[in-house]
C-alpha atoms as a PDB file:
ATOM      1  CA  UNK A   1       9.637  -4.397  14.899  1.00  0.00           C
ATOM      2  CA  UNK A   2       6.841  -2.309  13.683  1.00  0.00           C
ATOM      3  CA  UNK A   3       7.637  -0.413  10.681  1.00  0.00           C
ATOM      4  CA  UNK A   4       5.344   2.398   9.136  1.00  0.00           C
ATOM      5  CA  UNK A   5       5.522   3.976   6.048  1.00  0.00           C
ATOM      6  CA  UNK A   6       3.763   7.453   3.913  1.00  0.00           C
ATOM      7  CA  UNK A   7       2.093   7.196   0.971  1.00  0.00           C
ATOM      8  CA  UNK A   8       1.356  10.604  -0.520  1.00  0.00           C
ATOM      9  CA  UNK A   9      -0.709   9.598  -3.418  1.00  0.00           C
ATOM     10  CA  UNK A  10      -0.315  11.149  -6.284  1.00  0.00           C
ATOM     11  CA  UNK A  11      -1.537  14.674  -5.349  1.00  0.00           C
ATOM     12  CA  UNK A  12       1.943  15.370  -3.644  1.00  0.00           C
ATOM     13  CA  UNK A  13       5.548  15.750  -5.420  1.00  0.00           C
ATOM     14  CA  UNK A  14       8.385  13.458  -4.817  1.00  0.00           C
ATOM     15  CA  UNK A  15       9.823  16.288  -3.023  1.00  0.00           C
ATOM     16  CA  UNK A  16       6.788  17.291  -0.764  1.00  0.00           C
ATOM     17  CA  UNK A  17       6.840  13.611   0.406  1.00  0.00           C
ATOM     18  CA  UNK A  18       9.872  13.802   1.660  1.00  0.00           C
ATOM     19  CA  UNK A  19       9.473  16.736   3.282  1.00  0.00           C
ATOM     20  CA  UNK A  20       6.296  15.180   4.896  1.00  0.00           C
ATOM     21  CA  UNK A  21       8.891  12.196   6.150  1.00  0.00           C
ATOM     22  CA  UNK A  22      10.914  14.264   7.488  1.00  0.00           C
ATOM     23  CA  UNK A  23       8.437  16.498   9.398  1.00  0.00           C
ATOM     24  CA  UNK A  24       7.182  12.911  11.167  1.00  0.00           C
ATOM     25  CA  UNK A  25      10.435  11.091  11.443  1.00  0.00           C
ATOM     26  CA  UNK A  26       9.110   8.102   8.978  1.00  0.00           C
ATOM     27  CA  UNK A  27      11.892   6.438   6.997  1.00  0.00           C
ATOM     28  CA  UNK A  28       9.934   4.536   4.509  1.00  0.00           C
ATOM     29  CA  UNK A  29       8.443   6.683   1.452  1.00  0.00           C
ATOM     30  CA  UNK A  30       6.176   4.287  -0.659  1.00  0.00           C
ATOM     31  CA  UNK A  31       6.213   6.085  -4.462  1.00  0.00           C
ATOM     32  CA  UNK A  32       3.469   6.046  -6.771  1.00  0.00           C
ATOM     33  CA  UNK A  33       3.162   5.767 -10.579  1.00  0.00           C
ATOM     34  CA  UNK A  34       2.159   9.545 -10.838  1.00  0.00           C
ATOM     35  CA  UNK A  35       3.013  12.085  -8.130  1.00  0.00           C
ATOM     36  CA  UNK A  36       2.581  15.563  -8.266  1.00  0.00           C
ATOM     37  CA  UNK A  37       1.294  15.718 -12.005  1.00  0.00           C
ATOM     38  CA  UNK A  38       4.430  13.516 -12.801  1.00  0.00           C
ATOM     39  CA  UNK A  39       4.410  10.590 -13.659  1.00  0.00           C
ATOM     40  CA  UNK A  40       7.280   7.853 -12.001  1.00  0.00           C
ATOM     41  CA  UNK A  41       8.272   7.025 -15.619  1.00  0.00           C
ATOM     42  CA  UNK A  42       9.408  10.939 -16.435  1.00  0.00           C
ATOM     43  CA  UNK A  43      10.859  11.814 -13.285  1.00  0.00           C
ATOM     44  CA  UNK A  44      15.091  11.288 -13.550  1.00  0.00           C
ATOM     45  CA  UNK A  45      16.108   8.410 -12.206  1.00  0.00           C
ATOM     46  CA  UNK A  46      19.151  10.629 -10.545  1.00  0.00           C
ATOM     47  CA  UNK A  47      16.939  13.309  -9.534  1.00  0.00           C
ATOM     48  CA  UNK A  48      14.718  10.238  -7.071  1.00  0.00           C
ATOM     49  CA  UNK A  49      17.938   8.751  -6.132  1.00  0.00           C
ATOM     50  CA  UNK A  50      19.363  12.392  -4.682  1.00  0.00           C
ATOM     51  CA  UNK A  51      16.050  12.857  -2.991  1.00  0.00           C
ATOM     52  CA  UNK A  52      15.945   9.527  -1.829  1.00  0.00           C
ATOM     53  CA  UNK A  53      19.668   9.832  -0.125  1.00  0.00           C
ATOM     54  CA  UNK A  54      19.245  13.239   0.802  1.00  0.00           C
ATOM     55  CA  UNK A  55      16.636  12.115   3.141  1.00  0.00           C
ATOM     56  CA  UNK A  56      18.019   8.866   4.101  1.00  0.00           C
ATOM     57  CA  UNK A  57      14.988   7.630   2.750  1.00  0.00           C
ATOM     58  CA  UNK A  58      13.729   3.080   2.418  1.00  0.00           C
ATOM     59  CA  UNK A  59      11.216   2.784  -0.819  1.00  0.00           C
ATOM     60  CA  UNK A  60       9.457  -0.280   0.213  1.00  0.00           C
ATOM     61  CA  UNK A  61       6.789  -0.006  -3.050  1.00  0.00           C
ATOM     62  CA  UNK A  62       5.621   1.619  -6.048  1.00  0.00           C
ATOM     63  CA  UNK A  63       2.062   1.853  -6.594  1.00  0.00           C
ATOM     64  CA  UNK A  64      -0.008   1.982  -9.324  1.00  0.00           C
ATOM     65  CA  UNK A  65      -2.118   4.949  -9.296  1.00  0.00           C
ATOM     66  CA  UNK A  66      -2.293   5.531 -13.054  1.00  0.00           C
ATOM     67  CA  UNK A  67      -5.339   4.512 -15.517  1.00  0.00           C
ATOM     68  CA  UNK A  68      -1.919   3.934 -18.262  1.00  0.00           C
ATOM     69  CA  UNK A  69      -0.622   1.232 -15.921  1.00  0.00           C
ATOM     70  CA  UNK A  70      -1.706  -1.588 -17.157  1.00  0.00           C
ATOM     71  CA  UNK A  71      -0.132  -0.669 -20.882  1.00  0.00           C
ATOM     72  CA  UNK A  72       2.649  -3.155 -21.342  1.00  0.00           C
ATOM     73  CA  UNK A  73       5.187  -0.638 -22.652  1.00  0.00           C
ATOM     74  CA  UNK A  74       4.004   1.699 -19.804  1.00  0.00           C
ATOM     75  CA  UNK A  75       4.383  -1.372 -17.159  1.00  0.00           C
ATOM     76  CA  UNK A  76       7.893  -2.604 -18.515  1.00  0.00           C
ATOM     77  CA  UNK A  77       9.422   1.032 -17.788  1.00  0.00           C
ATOM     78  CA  UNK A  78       7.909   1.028 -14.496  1.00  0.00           C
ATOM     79  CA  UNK A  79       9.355  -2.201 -13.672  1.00  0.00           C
ATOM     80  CA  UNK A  80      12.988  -1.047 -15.998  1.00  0.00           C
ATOM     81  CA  UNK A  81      13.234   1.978 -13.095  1.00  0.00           C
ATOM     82  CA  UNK A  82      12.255  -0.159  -9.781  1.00  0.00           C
ATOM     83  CA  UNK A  83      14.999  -2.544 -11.267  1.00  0.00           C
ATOM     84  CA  UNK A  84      17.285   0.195 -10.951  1.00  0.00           C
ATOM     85  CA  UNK A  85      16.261   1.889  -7.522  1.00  0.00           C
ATOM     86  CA  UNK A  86      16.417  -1.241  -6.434  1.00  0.00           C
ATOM     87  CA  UNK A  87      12.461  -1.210  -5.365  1.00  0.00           C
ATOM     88  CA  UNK A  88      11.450  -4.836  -4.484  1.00  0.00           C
ATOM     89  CA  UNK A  89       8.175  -4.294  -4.466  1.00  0.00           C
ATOM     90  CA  UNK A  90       4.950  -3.094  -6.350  1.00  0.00           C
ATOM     91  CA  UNK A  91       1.431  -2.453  -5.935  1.00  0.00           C
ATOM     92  CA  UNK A  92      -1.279  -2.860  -8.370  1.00  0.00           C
ATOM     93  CA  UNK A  93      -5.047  -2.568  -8.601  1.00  0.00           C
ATOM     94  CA  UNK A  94      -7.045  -5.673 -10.239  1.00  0.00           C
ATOM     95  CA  UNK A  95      -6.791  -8.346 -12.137  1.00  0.00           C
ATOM     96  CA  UNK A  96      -5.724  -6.911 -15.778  1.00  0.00           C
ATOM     97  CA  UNK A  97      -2.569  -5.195 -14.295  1.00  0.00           C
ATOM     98  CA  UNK A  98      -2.172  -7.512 -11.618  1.00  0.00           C
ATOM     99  CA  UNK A  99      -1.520 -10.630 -14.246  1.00  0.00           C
ATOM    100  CA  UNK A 100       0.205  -8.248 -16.520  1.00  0.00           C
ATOM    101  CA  UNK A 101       2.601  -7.112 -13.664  1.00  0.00           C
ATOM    102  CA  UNK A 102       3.011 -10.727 -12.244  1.00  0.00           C
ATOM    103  CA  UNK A 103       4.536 -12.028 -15.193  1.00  0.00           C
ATOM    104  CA  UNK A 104       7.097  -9.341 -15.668  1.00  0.00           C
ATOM    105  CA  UNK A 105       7.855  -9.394 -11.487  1.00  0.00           C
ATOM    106  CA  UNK A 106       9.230 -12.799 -12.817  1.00  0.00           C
ATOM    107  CA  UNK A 107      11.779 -11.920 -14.655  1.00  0.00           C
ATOM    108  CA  UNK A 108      12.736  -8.577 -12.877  1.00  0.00           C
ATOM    109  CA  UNK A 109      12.891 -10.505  -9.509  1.00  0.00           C
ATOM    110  CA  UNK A 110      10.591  -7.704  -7.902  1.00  0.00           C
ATOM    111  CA  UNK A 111       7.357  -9.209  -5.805  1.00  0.00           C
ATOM    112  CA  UNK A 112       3.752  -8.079  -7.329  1.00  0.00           C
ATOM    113  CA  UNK A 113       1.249  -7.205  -5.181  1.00  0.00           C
ATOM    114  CA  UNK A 114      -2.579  -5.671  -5.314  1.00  0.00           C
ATOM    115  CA  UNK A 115      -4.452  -3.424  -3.058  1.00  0.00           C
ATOM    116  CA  UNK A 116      -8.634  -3.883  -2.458  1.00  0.00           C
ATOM    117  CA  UNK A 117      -9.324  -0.619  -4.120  1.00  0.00           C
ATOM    118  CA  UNK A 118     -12.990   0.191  -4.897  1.00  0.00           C
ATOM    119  CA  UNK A 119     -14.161  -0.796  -8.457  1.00  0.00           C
ATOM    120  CA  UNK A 120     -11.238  -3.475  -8.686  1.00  0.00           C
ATOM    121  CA  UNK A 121     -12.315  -7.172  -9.398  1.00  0.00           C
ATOM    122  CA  UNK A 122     -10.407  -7.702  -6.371  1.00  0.00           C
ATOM    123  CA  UNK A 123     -12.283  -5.462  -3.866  1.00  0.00           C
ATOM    124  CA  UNK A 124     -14.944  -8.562  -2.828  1.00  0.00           C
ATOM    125  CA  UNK A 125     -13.827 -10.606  -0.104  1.00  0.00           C
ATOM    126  CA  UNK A 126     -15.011 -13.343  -1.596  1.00  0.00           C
ATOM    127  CA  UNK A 127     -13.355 -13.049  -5.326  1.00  0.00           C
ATOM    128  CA  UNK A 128      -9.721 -12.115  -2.805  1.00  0.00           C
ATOM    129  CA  UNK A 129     -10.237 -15.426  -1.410  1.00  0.00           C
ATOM    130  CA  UNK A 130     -10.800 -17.286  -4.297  1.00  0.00           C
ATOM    131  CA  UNK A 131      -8.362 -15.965  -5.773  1.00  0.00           C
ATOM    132  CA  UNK A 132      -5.521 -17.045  -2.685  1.00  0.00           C
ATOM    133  CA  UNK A 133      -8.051 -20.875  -3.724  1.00  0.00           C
ATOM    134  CA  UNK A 134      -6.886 -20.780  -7.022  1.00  0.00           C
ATOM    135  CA  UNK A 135      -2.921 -20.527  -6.170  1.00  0.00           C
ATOM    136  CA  UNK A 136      -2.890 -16.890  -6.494  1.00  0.00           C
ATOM    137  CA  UNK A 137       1.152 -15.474  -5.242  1.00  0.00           C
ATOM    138  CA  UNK A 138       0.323 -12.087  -5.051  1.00  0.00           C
ATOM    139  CA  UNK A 139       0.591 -10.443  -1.473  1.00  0.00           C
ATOM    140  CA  UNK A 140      -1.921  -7.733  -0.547  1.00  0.00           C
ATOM    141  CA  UNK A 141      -2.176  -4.214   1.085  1.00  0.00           C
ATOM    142  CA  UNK A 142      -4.911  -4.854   3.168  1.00  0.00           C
ATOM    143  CA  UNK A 143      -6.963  -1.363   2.979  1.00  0.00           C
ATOM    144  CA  UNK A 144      -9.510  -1.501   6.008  1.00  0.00           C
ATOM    145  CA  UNK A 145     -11.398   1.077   4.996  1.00  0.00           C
ATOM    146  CA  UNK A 146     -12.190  -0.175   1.184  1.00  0.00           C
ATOM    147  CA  UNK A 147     -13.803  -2.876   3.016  1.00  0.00           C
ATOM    148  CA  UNK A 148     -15.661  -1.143   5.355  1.00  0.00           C
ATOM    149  CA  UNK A 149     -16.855   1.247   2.744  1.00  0.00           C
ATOM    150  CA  UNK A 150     -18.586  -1.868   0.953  1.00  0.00           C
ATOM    151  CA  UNK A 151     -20.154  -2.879   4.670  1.00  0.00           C
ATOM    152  CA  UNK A 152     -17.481  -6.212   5.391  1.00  0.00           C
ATOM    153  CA  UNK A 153     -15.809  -6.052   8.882  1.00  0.00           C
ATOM    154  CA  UNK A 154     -12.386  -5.937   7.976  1.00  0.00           C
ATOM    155  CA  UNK A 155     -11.011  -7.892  10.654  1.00  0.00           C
ATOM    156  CA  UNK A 156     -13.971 -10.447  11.688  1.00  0.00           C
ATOM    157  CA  UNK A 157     -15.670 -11.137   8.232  1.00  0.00           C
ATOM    158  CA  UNK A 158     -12.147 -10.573   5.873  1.00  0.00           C
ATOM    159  CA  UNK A 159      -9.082 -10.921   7.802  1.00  0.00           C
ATOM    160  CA  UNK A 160     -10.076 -13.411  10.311  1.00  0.00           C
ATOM    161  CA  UNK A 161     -12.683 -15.689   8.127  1.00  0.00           C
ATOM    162  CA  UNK A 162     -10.457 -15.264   4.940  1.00  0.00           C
ATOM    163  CA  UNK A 163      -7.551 -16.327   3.286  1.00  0.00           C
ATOM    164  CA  UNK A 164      -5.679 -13.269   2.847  1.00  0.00           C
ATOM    165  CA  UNK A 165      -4.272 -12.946   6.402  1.00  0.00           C
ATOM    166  CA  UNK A 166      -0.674 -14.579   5.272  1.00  0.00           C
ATOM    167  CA  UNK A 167      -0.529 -12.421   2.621  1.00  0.00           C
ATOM    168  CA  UNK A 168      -0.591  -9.245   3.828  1.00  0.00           C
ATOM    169  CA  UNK A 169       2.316  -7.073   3.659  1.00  0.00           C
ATOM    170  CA  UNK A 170       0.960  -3.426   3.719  1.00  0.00           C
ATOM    171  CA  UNK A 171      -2.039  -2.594   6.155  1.00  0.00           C
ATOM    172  CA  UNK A 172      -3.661   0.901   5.067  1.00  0.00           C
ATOM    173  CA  UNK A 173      -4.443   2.889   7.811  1.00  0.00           C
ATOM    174  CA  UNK A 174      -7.924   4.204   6.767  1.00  0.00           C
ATOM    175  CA  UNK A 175     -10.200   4.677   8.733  1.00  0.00           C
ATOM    176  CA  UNK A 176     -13.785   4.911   7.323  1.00  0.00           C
ATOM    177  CA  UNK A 177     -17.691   4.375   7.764  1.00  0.00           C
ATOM    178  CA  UNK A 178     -20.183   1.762   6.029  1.00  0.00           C
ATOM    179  CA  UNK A 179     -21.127   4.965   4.295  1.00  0.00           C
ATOM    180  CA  UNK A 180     -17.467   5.215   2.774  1.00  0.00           C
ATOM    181  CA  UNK A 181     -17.235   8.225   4.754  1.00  0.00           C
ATOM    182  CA  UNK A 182     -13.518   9.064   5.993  1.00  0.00           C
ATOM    183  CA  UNK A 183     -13.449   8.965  10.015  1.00  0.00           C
ATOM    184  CA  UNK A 184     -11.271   9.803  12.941  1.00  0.00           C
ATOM    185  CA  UNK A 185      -8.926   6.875  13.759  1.00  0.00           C
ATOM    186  CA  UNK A 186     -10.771   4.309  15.992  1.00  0.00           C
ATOM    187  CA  UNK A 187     -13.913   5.907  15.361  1.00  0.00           C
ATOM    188  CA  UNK A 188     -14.654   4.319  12.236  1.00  0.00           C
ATOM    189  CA  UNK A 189     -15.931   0.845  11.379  1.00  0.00           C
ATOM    190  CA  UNK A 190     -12.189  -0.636   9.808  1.00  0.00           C
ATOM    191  CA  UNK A 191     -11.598  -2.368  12.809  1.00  0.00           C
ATOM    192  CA  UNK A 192      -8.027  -1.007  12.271  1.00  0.00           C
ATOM    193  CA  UNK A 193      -7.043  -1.638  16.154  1.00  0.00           C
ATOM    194  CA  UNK A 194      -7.982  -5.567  16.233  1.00  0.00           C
ATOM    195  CA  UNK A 195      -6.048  -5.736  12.395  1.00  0.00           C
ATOM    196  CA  UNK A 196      -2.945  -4.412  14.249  1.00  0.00           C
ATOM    197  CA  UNK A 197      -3.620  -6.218  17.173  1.00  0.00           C
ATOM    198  CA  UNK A 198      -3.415  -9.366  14.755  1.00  0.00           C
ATOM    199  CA  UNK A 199      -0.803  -8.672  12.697  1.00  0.00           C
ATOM    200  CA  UNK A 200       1.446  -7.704  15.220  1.00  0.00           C
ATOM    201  CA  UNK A 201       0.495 -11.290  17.535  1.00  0.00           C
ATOM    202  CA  UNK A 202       1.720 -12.819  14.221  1.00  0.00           C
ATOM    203  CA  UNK A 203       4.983 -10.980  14.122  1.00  0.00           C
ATOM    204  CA  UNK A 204       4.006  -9.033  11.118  1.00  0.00           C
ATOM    205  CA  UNK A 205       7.236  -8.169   9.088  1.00  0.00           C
ATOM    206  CA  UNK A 206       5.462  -5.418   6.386  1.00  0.00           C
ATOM    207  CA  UNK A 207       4.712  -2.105   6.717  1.00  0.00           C
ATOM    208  CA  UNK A 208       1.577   0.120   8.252  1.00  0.00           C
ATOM    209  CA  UNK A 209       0.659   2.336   5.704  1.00  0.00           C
ATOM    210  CA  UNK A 210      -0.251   5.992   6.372  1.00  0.00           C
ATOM    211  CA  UNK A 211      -1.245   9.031   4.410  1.00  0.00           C
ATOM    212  CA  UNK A 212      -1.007  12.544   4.773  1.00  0.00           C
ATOM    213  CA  UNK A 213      -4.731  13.108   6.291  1.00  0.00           C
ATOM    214  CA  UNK A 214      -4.326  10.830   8.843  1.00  0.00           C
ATOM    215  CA  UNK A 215      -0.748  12.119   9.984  1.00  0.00           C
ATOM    216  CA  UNK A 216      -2.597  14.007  13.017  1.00  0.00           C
ATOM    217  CA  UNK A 217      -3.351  10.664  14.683  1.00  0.00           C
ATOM    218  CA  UNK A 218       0.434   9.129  14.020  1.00  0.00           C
ATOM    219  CA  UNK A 219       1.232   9.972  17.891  1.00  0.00           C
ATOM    220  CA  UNK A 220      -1.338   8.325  18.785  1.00  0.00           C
ATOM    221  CA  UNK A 221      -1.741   5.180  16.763  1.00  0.00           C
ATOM    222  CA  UNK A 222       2.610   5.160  18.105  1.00  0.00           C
ATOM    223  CA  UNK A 223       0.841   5.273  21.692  1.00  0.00           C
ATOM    224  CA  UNK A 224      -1.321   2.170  20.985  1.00  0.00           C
ATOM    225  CA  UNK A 225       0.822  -0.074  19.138  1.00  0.00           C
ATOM    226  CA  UNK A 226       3.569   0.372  22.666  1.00  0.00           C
ATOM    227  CA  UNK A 227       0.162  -0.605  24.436  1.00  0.00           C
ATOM    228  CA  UNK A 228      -0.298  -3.953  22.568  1.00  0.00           C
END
């Protein structure tokens, strides 16, 4: 069953994403540690939950989108208000947060995952899979066009000659050049039709990630998943 979800970023509200959700029929809101000038950690927890059922809305993730997140005091209250919205799930960016958030995942019984964002220590496809060498248990949101944007073929030269492949539980749909230019979907150079292609030939159980720029192409990218 493919499954997509929106991530807004943190340039929309809580309330604006769901709106957004709503407009395109998605069920699966991923939140982030700041949204809409807010951050996660000062919004009610009542006020998310009444959006969330109003909406009939899954959270699949939190991500970390915040420069603060890797503060321990910061990361436990992130983790104190998954606990309670019963989020299994979060994203972080590299290493420092990552190892921070890994050992409080632990005890909180929520998963810890990171995301190859650009100036991360896990962007390289080479430090990701020596990481996954060294016994690393985080999974990954596999963002195509972070990869492309540092001139690796996503799918040939990361996904397919890497380790990460049984890790992934998010794939970003961003599309961009070897410039790190954004593109039209398919036009780009993230390879983002053979990743699905993949994924979905391995009975991928996560989530395709979109965001609110790319929202024009969701009919389509329905159109060629159906066609797979």
């Amino acid at each position: 069953m493919v499954k997509f979800s929106l991530n807004t970023g943190s340039e929309y509200t809580l309330v604006q994403a769901a709106v957004l959700c709503r407009q395109y029929g998605i069920g699966n809101l991923e939140l982030c540690s700041e949204m809409g000038g807010s951050k996660f950690t000062d919004i009610p927890l009542n006020e998310i939950k009444e959006i969330v059922l109003e909406n009939k809305l899954h959270i699949p993730a939190l991500n970390f989108n915040s420069k603060d997140d890797t503060d321990e005091e910061t990361l436990r209250a992130i983790f104190d208000k998954c606990s309670a919205l019963m989020i299994r799930k979060v994203i972080t960016g590299g290493n420092d947060s990552l190892n921070r958030a890994l050992k409080l995942g632990g005890l909180y019984g929520i998963e810890v995952g990171f995301e190859n964002n650009a100036g991360t220590d896990l962007n390289d496809p080479a430090a990701i899979d020596a990481f996954y060498s060294g016994g690393g248990r985080a999974f990954m949101a596999f963002n195509p066009g972070n990869f492309a944007a540092i001139r690796n073929h996503p799918y040939f030269g990361v996904f397919y000659a890497g380790k990460c492949k049984k890790h992934i539980a998010f794939l970003r749909i961003v599309e961009k050049l070897y410039t790190g230019e954004e593109a039209p979907l398919f036009c780009g150079h993230s390879e983002i039709k053979e990743l699905i292609s993949a994924l979905i030939a391995r009975s991928f159980n996560g989530y395709f990630t979109l965001y609110p720029g790319m929202m024009c192409y969701y009919p389509v990218l329905k159109n060629t998943m159906l066609a797979l």
